[in-house]
Protein backbone atom coordinates (compact mmCIF):
# COMPACT_ATOMS: atom_id res chain seq x y z
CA UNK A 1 -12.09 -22.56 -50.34
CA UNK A 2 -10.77 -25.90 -49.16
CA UNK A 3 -9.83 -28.38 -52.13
CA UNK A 4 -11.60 -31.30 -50.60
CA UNK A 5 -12.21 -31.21 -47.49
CA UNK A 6 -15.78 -31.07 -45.83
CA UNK A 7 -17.81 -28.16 -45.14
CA UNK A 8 -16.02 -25.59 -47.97
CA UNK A 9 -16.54 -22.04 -47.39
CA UNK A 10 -17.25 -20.83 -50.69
CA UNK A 11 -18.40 -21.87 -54.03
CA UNK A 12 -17.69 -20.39 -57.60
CA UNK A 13 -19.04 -20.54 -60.82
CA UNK A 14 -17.30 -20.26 -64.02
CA UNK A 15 -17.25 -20.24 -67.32
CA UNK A 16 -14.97 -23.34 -69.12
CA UNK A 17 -13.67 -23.36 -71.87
CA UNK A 18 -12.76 -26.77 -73.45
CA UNK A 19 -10.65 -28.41 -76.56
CA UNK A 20 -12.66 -30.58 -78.35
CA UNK A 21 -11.95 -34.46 -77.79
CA UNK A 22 -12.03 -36.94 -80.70
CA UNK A 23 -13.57 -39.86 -78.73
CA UNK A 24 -15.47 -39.11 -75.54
CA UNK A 25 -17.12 -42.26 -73.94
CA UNK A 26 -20.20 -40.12 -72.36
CA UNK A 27 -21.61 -39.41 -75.69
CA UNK A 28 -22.21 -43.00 -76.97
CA UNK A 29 -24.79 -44.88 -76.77
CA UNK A 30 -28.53 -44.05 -77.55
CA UNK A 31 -31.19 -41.54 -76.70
CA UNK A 32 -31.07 -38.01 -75.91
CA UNK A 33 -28.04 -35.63 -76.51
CA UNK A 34 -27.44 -32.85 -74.35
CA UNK A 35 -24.44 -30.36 -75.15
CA UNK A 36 -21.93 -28.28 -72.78
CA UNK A 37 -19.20 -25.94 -73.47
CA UNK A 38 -20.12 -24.49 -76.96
CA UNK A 39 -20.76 -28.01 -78.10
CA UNK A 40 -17.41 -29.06 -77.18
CA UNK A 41 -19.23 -32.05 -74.50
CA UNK A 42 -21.60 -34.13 -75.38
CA UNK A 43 -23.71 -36.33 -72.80
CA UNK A 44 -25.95 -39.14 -74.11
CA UNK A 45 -28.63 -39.01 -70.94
CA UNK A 46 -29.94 -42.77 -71.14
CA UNK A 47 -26.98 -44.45 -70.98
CA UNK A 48 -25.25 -42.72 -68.53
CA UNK A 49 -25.99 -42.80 -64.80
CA UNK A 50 -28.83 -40.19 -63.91
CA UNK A 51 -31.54 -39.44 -61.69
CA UNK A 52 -34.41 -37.63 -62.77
CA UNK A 53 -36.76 -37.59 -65.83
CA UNK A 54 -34.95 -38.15 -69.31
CA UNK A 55 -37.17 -35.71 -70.69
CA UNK A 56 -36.75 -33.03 -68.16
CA UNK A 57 -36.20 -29.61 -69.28
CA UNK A 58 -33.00 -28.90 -67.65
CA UNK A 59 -30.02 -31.23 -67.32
CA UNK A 60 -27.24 -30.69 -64.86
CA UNK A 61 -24.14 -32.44 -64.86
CA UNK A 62 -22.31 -33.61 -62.03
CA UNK A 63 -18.85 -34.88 -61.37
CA UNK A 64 -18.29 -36.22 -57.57
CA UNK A 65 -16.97 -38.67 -55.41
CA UNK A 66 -19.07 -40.61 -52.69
CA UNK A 67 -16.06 -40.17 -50.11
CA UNK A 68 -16.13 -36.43 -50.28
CA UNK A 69 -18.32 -34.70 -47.85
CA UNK A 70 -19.05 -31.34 -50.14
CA UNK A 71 -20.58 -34.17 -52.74
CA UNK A 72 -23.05 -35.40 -50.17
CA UNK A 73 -23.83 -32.04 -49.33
CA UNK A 74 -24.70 -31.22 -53.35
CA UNK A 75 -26.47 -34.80 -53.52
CA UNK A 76 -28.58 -33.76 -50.51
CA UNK A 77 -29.31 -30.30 -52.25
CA UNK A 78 -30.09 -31.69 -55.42
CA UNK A 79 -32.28 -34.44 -54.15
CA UNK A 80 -34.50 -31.60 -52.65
CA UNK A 81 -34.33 -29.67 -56.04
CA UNK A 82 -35.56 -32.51 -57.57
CA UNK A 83 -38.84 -33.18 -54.84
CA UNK A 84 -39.45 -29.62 -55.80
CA UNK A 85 -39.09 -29.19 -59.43
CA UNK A 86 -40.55 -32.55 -60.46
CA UNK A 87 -40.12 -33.02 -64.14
CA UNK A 88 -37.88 -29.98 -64.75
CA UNK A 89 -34.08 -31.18 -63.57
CA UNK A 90 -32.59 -34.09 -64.68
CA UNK A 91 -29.13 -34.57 -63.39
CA UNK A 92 -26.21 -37.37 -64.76
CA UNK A 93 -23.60 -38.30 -62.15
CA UNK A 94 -20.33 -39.40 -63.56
CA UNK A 95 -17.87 -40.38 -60.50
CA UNK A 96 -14.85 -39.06 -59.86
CA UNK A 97 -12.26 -40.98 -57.30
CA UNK A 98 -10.23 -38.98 -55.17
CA UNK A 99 -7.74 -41.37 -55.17
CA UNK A 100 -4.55 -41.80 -56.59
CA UNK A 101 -4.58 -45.80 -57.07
CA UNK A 102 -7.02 -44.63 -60.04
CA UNK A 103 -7.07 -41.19 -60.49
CA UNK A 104 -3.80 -39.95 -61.69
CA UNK A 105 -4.94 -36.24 -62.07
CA UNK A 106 -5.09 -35.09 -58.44
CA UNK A 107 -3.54 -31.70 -57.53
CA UNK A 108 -0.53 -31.92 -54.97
CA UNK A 109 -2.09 -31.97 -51.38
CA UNK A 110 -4.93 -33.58 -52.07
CA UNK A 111 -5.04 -36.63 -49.40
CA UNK A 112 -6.37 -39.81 -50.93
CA UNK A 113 -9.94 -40.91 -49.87
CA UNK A 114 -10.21 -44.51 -48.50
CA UNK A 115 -12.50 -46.60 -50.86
CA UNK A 116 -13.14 -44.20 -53.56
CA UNK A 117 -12.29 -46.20 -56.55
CA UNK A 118 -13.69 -48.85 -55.49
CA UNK A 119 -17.06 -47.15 -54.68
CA UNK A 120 -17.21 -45.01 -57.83
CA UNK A 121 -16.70 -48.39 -60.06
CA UNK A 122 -19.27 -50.18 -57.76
CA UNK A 123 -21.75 -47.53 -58.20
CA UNK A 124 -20.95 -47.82 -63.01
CA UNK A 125 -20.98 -51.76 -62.57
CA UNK A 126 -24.73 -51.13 -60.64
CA UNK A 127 -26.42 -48.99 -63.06
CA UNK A 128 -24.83 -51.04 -66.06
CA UNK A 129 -26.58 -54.16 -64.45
CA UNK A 130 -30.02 -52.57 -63.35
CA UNK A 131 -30.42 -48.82 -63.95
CA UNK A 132 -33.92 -49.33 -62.17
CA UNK A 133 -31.96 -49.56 -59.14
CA UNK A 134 -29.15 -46.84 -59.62
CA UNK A 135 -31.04 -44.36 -57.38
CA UNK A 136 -31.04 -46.24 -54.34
CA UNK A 137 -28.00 -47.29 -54.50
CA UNK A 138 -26.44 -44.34 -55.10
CA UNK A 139 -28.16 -42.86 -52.05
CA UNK A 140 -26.92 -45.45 -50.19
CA UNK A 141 -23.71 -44.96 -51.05
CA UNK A 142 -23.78 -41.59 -49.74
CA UNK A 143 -24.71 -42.65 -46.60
CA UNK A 144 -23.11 -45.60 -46.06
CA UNK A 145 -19.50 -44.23 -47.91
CA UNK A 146 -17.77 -45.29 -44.85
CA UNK A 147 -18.41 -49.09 -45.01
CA UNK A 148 -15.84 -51.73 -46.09
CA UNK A 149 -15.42 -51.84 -49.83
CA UNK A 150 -16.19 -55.67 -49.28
CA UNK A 151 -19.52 -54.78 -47.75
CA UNK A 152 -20.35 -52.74 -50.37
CA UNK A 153 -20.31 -54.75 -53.29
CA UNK A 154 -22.27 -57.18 -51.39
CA UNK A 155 -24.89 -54.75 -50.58
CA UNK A 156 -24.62 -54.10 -54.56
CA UNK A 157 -24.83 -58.28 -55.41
CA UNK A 158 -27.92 -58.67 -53.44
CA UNK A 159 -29.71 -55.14 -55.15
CA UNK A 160 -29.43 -56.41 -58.33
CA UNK A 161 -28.37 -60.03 -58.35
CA UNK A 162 -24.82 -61.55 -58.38
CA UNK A 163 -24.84 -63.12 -61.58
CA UNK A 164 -25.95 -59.79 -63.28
CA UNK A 165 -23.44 -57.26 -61.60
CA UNK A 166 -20.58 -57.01 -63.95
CA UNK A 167 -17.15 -58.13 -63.09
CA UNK A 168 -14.93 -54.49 -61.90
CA UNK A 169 -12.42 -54.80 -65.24
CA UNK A 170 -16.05 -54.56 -67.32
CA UNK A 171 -14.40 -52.39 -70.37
CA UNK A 172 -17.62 -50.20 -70.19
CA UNK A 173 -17.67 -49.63 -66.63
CA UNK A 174 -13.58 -48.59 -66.95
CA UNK A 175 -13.93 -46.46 -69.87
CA UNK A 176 -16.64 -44.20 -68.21
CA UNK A 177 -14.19 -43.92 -65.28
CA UNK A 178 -11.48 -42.32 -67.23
CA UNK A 179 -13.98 -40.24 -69.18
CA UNK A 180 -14.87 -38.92 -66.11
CA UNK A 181 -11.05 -38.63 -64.70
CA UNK A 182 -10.03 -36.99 -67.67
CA UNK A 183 -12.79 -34.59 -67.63
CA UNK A 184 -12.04 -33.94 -64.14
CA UNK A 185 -8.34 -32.84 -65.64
CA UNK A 186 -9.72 -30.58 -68.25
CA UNK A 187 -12.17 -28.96 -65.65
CA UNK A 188 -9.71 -28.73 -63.50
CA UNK A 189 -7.91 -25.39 -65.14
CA UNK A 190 -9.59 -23.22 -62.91
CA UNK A 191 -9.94 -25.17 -59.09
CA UNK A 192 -9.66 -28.97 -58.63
CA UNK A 193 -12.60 -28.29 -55.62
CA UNK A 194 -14.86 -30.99 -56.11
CA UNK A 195 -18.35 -31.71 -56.79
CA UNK A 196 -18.28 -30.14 -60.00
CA UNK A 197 -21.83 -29.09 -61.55
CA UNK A 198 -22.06 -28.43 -65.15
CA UNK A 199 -25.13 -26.02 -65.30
CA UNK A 200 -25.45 -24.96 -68.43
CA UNK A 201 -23.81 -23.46 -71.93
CA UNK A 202 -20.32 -23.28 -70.57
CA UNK A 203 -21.41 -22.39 -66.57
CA UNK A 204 -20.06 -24.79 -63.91
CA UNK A 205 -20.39 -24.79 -60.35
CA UNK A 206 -17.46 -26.04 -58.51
CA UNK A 207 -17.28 -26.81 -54.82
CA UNK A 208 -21.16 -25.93 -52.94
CA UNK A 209 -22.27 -23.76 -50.92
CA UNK A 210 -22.48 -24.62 -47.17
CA UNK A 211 -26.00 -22.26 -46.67
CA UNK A 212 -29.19 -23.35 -47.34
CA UNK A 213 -31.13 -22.70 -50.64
CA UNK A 214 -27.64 -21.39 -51.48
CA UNK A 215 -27.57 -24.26 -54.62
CA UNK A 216 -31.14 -22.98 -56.08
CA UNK A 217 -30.53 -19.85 -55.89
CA UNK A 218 -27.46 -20.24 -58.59
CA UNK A 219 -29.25 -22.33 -60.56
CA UNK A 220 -31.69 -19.88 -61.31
CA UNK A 221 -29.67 -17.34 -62.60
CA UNK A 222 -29.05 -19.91 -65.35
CA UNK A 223 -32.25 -22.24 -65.22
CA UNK A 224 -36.19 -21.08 -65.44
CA UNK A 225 -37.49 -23.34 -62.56
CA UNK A 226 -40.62 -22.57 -61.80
């Protein structure tokens, strides 16, 4: 298994097992609760980042970075998933820089990606200003990861309007971020291999697998999709 490179070979599932955490950013707000690791993590669904119905049945969790190839691969999958399970799968992205001018958690040898703080915080300050428009964005930062950081936010600005995209220091937008770096630390015990796929109970996914249907085929060892 590579660490974060693209195409990895292999994939594993395992079962965490977490401290509790006296604050934790991803469960305020309002709406509907859904809980992880023996009620350990708590995600509030509405005001985090998500694609997918609120109400679906089953909520996935997913920790990524738009700069890593094996997280386009899983956004690719999961898009799919969600065409074919309409209603069912609900999944919150939380992003995850692989860089160390933001992330301070990054195993030794793991080579900082160009752009990924700035990408991840682009993506928080776009669904904080127009959650309507998350999706596409967020698909478009998949495929577009390699543009200027510059050209970016502009494509962002003219989505959902200049005077409504908050500024990058927005205290939400940076408190999210470390939630989801410090996670990242605590999930971390086992493999840093990114994307990272909270399935459910205590099962997550980390790295994906590089074979077709590979992704739905895990999930329903844990999930009743029908």
């Amino acid at each position: 298994m590579q660490y974060f490179g693209p195409e990895p070979v292999s994939h594993r599932v395992d079962d965490m097992v977490i401290g509790a955490s006296a604050e934790d950013s991803h469960a305020q707000g309002e709406g509907r609760v859904v809980t992880f690791f023996e009620g350990k993590k708590k995600y509030r669904i509405e005001s985090l980042p998500h694609v997918g119905a609120v109400d679906a049945d089953e909520v996935l969790i997913k920790y990524f970075d738009y700069t890593c190839e094996a997280c386009r691969e899983m956004h690719e999958d999961l898009d799919v998933l969600l065409e074919k399970y309409p209603g069912q799968i609900a999944v919150v992205l939380l992003p995850v820089p692989i860089n160390r001018s933001c992330n301070p958690h990054l195993p030794k040898g793991a080579s900082d990606h160009e752009n990924a703080c700035e990408l991840a915080i682009l993506a928080l300050r776009v669904w904080r200003a127009d959650p309507e428009k998350f999706k596409f964005f967020h698909a478009w930062l998949f495929e577009n990861s390699e543009v200027p950081a510059e050209a970016a936010e502009a494509m962002a600005a003219g989505l959902v309007g200049q005077d409504k995209l908050p500024l990058a220091d927005d205290p939400w937008v940076l408190g999210i971020l470390r939630q989801n770096m410090n996670d990242y630390k605590t999930f971390s015990q086992k493999t840093p291999v990114m994307p990272k796929l909270a399935i459910k109970g205590a099962a997550m996914m980390q790295g994906t697998a590089n074979n077709g249907g590979t992704l739905e085929v895990e999930l329903k060892k844990y999930l009743p999709l029908k």
